[in-house]
Protein backbone atom coordinates (compact mmCIF):
# COMPACT_ATOMS: atom_id res chain seq x y z
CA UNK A 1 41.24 5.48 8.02
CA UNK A 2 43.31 2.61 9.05
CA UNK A 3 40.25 0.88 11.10
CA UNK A 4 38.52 -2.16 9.56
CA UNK A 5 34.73 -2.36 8.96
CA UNK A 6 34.44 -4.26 12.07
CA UNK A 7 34.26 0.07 13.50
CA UNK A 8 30.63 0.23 12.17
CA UNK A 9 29.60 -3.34 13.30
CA UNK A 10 25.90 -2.40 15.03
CA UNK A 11 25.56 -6.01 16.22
CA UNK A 12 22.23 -6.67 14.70
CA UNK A 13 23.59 -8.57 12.07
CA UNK A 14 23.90 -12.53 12.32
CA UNK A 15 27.43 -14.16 12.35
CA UNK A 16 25.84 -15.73 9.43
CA UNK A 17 25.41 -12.94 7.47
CA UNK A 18 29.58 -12.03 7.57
CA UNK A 19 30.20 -15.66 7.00
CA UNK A 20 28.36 -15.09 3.62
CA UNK A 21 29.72 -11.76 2.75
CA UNK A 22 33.68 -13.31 3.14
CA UNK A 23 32.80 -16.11 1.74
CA UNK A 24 31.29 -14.39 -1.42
CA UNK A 25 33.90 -11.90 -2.15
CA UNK A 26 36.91 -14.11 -1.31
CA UNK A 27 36.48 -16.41 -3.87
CA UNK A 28 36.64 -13.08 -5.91
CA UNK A 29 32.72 -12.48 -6.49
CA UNK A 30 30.72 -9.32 -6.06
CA UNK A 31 28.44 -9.18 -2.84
CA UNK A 32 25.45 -6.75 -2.40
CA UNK A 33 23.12 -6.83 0.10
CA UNK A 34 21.49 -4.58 2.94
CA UNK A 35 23.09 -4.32 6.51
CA UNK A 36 22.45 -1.99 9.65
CA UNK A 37 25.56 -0.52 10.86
CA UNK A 38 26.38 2.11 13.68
CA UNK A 39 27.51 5.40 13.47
CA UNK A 40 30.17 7.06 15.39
CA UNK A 41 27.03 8.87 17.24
CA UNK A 42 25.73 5.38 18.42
CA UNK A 43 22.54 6.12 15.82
CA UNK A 44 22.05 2.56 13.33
CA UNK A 45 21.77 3.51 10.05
CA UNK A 46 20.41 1.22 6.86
CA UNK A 47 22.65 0.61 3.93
CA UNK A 48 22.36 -1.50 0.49
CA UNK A 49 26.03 -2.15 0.26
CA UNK A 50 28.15 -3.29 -2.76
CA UNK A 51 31.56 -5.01 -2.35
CA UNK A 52 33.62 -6.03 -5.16
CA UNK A 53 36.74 -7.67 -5.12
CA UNK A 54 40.17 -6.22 -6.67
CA UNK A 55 42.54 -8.68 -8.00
CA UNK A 56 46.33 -8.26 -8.60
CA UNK A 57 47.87 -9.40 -12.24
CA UNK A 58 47.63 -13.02 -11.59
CA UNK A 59 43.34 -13.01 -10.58
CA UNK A 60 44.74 -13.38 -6.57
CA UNK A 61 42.59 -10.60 -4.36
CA UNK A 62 44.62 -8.14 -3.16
CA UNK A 63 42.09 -5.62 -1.90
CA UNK A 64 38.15 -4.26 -1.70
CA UNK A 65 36.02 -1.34 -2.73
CA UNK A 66 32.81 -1.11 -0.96
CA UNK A 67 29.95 1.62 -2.30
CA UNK A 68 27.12 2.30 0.61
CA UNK A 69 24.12 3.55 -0.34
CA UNK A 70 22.20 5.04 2.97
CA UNK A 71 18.68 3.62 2.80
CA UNK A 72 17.43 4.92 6.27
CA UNK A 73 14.69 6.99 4.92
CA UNK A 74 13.24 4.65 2.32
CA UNK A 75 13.16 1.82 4.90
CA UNK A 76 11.52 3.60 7.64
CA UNK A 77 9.09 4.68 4.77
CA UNK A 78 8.65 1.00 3.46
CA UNK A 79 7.64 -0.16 7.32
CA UNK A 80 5.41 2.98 7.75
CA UNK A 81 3.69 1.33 4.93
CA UNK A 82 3.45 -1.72 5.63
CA UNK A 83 2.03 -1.04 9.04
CA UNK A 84 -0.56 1.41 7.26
CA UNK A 85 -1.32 -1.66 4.63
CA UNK A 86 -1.79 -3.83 7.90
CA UNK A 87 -3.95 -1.49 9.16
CA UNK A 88 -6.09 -1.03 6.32
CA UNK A 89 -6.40 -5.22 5.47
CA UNK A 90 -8.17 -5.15 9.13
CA UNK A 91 -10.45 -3.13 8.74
CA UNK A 92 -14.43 -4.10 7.77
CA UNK A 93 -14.85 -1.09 5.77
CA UNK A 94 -14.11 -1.77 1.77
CA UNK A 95 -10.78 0.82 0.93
CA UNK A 96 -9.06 1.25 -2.12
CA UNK A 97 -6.69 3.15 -4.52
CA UNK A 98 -6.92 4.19 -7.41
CA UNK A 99 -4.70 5.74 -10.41
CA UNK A 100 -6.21 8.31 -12.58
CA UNK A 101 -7.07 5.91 -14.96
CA UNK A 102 -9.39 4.65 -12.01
CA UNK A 103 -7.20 0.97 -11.38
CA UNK A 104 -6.76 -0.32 -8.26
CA UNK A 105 -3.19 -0.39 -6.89
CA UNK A 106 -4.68 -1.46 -3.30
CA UNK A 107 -7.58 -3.07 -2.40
CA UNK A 108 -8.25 -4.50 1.54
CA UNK A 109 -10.27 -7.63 2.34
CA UNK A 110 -13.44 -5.85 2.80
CA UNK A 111 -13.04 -4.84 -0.86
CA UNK A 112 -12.52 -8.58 -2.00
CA UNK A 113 -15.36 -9.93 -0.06
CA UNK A 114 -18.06 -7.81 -1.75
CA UNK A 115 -15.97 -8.23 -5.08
CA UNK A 116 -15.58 -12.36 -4.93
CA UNK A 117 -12.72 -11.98 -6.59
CA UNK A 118 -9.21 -12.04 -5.28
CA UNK A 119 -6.35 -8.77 -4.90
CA UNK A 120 -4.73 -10.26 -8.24
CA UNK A 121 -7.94 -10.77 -10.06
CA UNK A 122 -8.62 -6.66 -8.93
CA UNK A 123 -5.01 -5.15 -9.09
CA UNK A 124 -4.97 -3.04 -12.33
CA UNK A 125 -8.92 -3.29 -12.94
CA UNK A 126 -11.63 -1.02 -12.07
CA UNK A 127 -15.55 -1.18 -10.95
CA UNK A 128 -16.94 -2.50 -13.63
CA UNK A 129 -15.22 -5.90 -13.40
CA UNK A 130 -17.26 -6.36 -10.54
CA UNK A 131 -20.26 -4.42 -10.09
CA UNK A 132 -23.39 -3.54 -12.17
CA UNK A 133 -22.32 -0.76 -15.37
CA UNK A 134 -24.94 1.42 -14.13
CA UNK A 135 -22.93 2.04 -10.61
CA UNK A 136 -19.75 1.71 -11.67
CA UNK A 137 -20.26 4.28 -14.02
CA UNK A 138 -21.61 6.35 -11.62
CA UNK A 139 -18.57 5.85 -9.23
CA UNK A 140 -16.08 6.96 -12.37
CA UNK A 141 -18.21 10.05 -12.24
CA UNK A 142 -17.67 11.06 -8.97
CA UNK A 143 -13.65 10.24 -9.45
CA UNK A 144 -13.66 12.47 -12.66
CA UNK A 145 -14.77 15.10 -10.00
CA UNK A 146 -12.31 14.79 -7.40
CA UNK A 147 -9.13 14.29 -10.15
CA UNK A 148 -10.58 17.57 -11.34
CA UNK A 149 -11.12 19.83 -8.87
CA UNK A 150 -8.96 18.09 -6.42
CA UNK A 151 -11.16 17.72 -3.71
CA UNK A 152 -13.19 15.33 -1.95
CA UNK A 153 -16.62 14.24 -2.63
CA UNK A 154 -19.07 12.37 -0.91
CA UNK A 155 -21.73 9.96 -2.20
CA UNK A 156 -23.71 6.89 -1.81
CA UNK A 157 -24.24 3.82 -4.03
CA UNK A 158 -26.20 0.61 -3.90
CA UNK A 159 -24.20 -1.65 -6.33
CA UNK A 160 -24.79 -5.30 -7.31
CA UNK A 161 -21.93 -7.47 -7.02
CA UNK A 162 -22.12 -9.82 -10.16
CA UNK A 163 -19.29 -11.94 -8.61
CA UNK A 164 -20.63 -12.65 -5.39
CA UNK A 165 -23.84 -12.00 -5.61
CA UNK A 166 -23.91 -9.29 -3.15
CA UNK A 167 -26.04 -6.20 -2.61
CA UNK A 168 -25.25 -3.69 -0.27
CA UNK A 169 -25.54 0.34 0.16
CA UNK A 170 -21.85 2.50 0.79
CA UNK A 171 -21.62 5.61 2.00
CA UNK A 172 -18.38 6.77 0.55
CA UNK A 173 -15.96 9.65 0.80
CA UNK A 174 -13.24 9.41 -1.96
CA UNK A 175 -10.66 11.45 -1.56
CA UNK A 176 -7.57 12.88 -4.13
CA UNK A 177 -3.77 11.19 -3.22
CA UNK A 178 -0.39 12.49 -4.45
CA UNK A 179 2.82 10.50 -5.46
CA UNK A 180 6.70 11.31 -3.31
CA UNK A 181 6.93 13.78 -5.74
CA UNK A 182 3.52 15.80 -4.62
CA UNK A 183 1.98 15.33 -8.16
CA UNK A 184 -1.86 13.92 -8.30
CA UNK A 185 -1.44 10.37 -8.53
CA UNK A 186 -5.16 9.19 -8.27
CA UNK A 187 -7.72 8.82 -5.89
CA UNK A 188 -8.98 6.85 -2.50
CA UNK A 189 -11.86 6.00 -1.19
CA UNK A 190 -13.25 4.46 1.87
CA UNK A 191 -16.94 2.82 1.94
CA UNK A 192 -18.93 2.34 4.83
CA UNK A 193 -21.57 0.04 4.74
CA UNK A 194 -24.49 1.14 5.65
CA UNK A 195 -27.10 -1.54 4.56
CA UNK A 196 -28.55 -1.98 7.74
CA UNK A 197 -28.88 1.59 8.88
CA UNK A 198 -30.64 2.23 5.55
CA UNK A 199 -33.06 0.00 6.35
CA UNK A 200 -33.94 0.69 9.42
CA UNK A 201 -33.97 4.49 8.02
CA UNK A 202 -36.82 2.87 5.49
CA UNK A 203 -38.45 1.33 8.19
CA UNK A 204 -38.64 4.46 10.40
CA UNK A 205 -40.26 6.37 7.26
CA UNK A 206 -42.87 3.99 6.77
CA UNK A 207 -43.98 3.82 10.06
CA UNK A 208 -43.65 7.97 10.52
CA UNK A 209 -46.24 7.62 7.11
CA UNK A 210 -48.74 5.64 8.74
CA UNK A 211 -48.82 7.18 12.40
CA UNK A 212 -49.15 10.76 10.15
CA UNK A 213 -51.99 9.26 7.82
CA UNK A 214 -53.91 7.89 11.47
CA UNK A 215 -53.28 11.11 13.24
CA UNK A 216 -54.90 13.26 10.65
């Protein structure tokens, strides 16, 4: 009591960004935004802070009520996933999510190549906007498993990708996922291709055939 603001000031603010705030509420406006301030611990904590002006009889500003809302938690949570959604863009292996109703709410790269379509064109769809009914039905199979019994499965599938006009052969583990709120959300799965180890797999059986058939 008695100090000004100035008492939480972290210094990772801009000048800029005070300039703004007086600016805004002076002229007798509202002002919300987000700001990192310090606590009396030295600690910097993340706020989304309202300011409103309060005006005397004759509309002049006499005084100002600020509301802080700490976000700390939500914004370390918002960069965990971001760095997790960076992660997951690089790699080569096709991931997704799912809902229950089996639409995508994240698809990476590797996903979109295969697919030929773009992360709008998938958001909100499922397998069979992209893939051969035959597999994709398959694939909704083996999610009705793991929503039921809430465990992963394992599987592989050869689908044909109408879009790009791709063929290749997953080995896939799909796996249950919960919301905040530790209540079954959907599912996720991550594909590895395995196109070229299945062939060579082929390759090795064929010739294990023949050397058996001239040994006998």
């Amino acid at each position: 009591l008695g100090e000004t603001p100035q008492i939480l000031n972290s210094g990772e603010m801009p000048e800029e960004f005070y300039e703004k705030l007086w600016e805004t509420i002076t002229s007798g406006e509202i002002w919300e935004a987000e700001i990192v301030d310090r606590a009396k611990d030295g600690s910097l904590y993340t706020a989304y802070q309202t300011i409103a002006p309060i005006t005397d009889g004759g509309g002049e500003v006499n005084a100002y009520v600020a509301v802080q809302t700490d976000i700390t938690e939500h914004k370390e949570l918002q960069d965990r996933l971001k760095r997790h959604r960076d992660i997951v863009q690089r790699l080569e292996d096709p991931i997704m999510l799912q809902d229950k109703n089996g639409g995508f709410k994240l698809v990476n790269e590797a996903l979109t190549d295969f697919a030929g379509l773009s992360e709008e064109e998938l958001l909100g769809e499922n397998e069979h906007r992209f893939m051969d009914d035959q597999t994709a039905t398959r694939i909704q199979q083996n999610k009705a498993d793991v929503l039921e019994d809430e465990r992963a499965v394992s599987y592989s599938v050869s689908p044909a990708f109408e879009t790009s006009d791709r063929e290749a052969t997953f080995s896939t583990r799909r796996y249950p996922y919960y919301d905040e709120d530790d209540e079954l959300a959907g599912t996720m799965a991550i594909c590895r291709d395995v196109t070229d180890l299945e062939k060579r797999t082929r390759q090795l059986r064929v010739l294990d055939n023949i050397l058996r058939h001239n040994l006998r």
